[in-house]
C-alpha atoms as a PDB file:
ATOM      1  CA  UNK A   1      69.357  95.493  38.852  1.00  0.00           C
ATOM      2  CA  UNK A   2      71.169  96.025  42.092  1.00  0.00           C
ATOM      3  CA  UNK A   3      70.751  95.061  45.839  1.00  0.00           C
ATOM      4  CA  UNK A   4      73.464  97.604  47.173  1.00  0.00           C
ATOM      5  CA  UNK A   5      70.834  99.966  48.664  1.00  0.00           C
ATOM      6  CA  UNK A   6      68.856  97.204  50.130  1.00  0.00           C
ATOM      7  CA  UNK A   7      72.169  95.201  51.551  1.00  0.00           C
ATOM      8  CA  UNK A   8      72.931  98.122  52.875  1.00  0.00           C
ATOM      9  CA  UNK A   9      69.351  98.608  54.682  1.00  0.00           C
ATOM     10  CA  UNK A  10      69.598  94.834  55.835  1.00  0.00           C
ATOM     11  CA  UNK A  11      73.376  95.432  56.986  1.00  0.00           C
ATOM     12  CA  UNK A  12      72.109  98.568  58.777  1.00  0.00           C
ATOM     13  CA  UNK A  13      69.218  96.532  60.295  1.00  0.00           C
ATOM     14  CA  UNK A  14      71.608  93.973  61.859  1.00  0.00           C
ATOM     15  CA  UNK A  15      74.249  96.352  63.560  1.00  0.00           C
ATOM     16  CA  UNK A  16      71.365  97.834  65.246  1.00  0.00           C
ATOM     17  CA  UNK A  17      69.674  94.761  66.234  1.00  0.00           C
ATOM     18  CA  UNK A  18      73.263  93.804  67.473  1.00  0.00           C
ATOM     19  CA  UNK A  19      73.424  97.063  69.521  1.00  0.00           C
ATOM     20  CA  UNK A  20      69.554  96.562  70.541  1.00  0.00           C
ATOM     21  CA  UNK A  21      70.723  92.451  71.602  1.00  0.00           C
ATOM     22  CA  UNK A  22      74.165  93.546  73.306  1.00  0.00           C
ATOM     23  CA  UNK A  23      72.104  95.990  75.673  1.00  0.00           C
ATOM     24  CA  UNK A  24      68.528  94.818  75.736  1.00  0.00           C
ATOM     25  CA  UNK A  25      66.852  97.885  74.461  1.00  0.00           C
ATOM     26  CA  UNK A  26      63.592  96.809  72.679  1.00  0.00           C
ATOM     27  CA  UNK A  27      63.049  93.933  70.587  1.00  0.00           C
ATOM     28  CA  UNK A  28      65.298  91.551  72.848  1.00  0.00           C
ATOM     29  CA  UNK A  29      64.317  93.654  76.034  1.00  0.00           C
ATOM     30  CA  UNK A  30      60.009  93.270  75.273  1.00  0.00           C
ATOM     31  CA  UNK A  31      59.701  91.844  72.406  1.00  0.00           C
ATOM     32  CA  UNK A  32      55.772  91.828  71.901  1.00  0.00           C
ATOM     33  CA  UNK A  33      55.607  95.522  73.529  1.00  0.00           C
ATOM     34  CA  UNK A  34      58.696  96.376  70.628  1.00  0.00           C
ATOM     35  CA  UNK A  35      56.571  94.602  67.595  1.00  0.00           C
ATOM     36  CA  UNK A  36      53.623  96.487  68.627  1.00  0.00           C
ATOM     37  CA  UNK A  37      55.949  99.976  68.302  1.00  0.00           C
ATOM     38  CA  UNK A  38      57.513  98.931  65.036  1.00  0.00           C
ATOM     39  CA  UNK A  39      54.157  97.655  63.294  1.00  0.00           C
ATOM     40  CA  UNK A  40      52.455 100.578  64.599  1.00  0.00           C
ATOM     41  CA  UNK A  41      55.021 103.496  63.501  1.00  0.00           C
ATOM     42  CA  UNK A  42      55.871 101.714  59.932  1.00  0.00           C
ATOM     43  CA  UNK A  43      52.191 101.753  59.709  1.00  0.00           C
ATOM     44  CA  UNK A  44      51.765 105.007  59.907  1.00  0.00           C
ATOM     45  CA  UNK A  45      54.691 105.458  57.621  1.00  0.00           C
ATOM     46  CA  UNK A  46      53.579 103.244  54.986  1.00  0.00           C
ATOM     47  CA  UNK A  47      50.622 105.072  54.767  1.00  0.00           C
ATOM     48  CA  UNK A  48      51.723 108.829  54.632  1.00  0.00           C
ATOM     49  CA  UNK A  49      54.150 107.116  51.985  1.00  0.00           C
ATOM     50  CA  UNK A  50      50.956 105.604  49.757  1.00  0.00           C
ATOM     51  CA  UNK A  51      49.349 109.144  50.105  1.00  0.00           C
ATOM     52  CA  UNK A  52      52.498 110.927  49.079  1.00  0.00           C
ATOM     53  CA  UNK A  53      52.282 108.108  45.807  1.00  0.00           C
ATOM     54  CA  UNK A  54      48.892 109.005  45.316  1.00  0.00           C
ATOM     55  CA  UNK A  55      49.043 112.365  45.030  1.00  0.00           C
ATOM     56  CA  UNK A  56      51.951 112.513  42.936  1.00  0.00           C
ATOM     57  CA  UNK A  57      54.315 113.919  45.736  1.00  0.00           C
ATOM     58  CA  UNK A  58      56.523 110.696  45.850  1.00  0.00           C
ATOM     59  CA  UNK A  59      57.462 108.868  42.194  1.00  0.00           C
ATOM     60  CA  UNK A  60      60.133 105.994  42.022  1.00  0.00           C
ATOM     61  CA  UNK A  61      63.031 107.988  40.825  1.00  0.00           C
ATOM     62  CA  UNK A  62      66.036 105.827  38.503  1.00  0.00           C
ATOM     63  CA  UNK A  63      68.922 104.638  40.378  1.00  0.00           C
ATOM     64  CA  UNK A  64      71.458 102.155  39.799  1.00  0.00           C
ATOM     65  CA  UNK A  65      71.424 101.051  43.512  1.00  0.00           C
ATOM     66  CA  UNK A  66      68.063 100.039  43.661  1.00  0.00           C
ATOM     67  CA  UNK A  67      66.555  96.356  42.516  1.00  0.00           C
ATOM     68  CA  UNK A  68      63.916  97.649  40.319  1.00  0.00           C
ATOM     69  CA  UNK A  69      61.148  95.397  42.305  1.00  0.00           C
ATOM     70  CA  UNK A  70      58.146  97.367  42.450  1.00  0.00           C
ATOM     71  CA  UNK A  71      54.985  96.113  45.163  1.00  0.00           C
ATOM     72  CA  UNK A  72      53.350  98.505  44.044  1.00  0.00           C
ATOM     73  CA  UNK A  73      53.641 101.450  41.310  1.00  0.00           C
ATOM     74  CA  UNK A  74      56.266 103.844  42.716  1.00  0.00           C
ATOM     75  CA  UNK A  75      56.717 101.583  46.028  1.00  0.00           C
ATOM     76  CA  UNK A  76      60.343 100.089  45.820  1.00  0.00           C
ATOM     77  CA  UNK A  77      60.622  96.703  47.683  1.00  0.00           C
ATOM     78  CA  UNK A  78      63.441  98.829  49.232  1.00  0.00           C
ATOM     79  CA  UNK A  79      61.160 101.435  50.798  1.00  0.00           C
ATOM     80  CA  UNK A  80      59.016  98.924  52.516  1.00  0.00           C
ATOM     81  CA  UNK A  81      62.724  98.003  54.201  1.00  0.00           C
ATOM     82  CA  UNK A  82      63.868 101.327  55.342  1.00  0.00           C
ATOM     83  CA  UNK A  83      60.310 102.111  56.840  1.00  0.00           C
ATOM     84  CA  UNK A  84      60.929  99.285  58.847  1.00  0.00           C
ATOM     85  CA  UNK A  85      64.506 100.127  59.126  1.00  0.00           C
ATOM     86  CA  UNK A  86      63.272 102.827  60.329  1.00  0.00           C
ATOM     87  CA  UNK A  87      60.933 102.526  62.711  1.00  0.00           C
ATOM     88  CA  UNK A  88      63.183 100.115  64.348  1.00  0.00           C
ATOM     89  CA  UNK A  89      66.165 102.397  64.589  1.00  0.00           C
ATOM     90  CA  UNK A  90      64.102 105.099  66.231  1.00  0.00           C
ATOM     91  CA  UNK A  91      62.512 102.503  69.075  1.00  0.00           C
ATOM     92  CA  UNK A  92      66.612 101.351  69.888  1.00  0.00           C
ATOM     93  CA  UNK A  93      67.718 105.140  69.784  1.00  0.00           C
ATOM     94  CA  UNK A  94      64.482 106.385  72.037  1.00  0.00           C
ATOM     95  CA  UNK A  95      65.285 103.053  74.709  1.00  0.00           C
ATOM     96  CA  UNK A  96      68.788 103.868  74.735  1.00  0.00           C
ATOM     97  CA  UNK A  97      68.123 107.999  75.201  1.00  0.00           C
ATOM     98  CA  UNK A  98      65.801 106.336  77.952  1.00  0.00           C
ATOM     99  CA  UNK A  99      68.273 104.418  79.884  1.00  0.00           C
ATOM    100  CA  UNK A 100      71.112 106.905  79.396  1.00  0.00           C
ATOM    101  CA  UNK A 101      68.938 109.391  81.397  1.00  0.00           C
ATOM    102  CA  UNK A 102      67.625 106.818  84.270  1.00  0.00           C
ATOM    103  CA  UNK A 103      71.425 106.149  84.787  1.00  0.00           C
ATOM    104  CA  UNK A 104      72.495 109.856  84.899  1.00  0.00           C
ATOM    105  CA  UNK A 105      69.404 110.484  87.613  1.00  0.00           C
ATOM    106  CA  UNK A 106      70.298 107.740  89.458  1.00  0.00           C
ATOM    107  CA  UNK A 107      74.036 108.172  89.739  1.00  0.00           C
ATOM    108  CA  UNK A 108      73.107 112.147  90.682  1.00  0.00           C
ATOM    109  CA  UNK A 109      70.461 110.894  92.711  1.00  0.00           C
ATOM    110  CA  UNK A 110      67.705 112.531  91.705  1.00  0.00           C
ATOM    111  CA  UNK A 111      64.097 111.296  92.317  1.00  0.00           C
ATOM    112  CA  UNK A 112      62.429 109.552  89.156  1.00  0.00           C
END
């Protein structure tokens, strides 16, 4: 039993919510309106991931990285992480695409 792969999820997890604090993106910028995003996306995640379990597409493959802490049959504790992971990533990376293009249209001065 390992927690590399989920250390490194958590680790992951914190440099972006460092990134997210440092420029107010989404969970520090709206916090309820960023919950609602990340509940709602690793929602719909977690469920194409349960239907990809139950019909056999997805199976828990052996690795020494992983913890071996099943919720449920063939759903690592350390998927339920990196759908969150990754729901969160995406909001940050979408906010910051956001602001990166307000700031180009204003500094060209182009309408919004």
């Amino acid at each position: 039993m390992s927690l590399a792969y989920l250390a490194a999820i958590v680790l992951s997890a914190v440099g972006v919510g460092a990134l997210d604090a440092r420029w107010r993106l989404a969970l520090f910028g709206d916090p309820l309106r960023a919950l609602g995003a990340i509940v709602g996306t690793a929602t719909v995640l977690l469920i194409t991931d349960l239907a990809g379990i139950a019909t056999g597409n997805f199976r828990l493959g052996a690795s020494p990285w992983m913890t071996g802490i099943e919720v449920l049959p063939h759903l690592p504790i350390e998927e339920l992480a990196f759908i969150a992971f990754l729901a969160y990533v995406s909001l940050v990376a979408f906010a910051a695409g956001e602001r990166i293009l307000a700031v180009r249209r204003e500094r060209s001065g182009e309408a919004p």
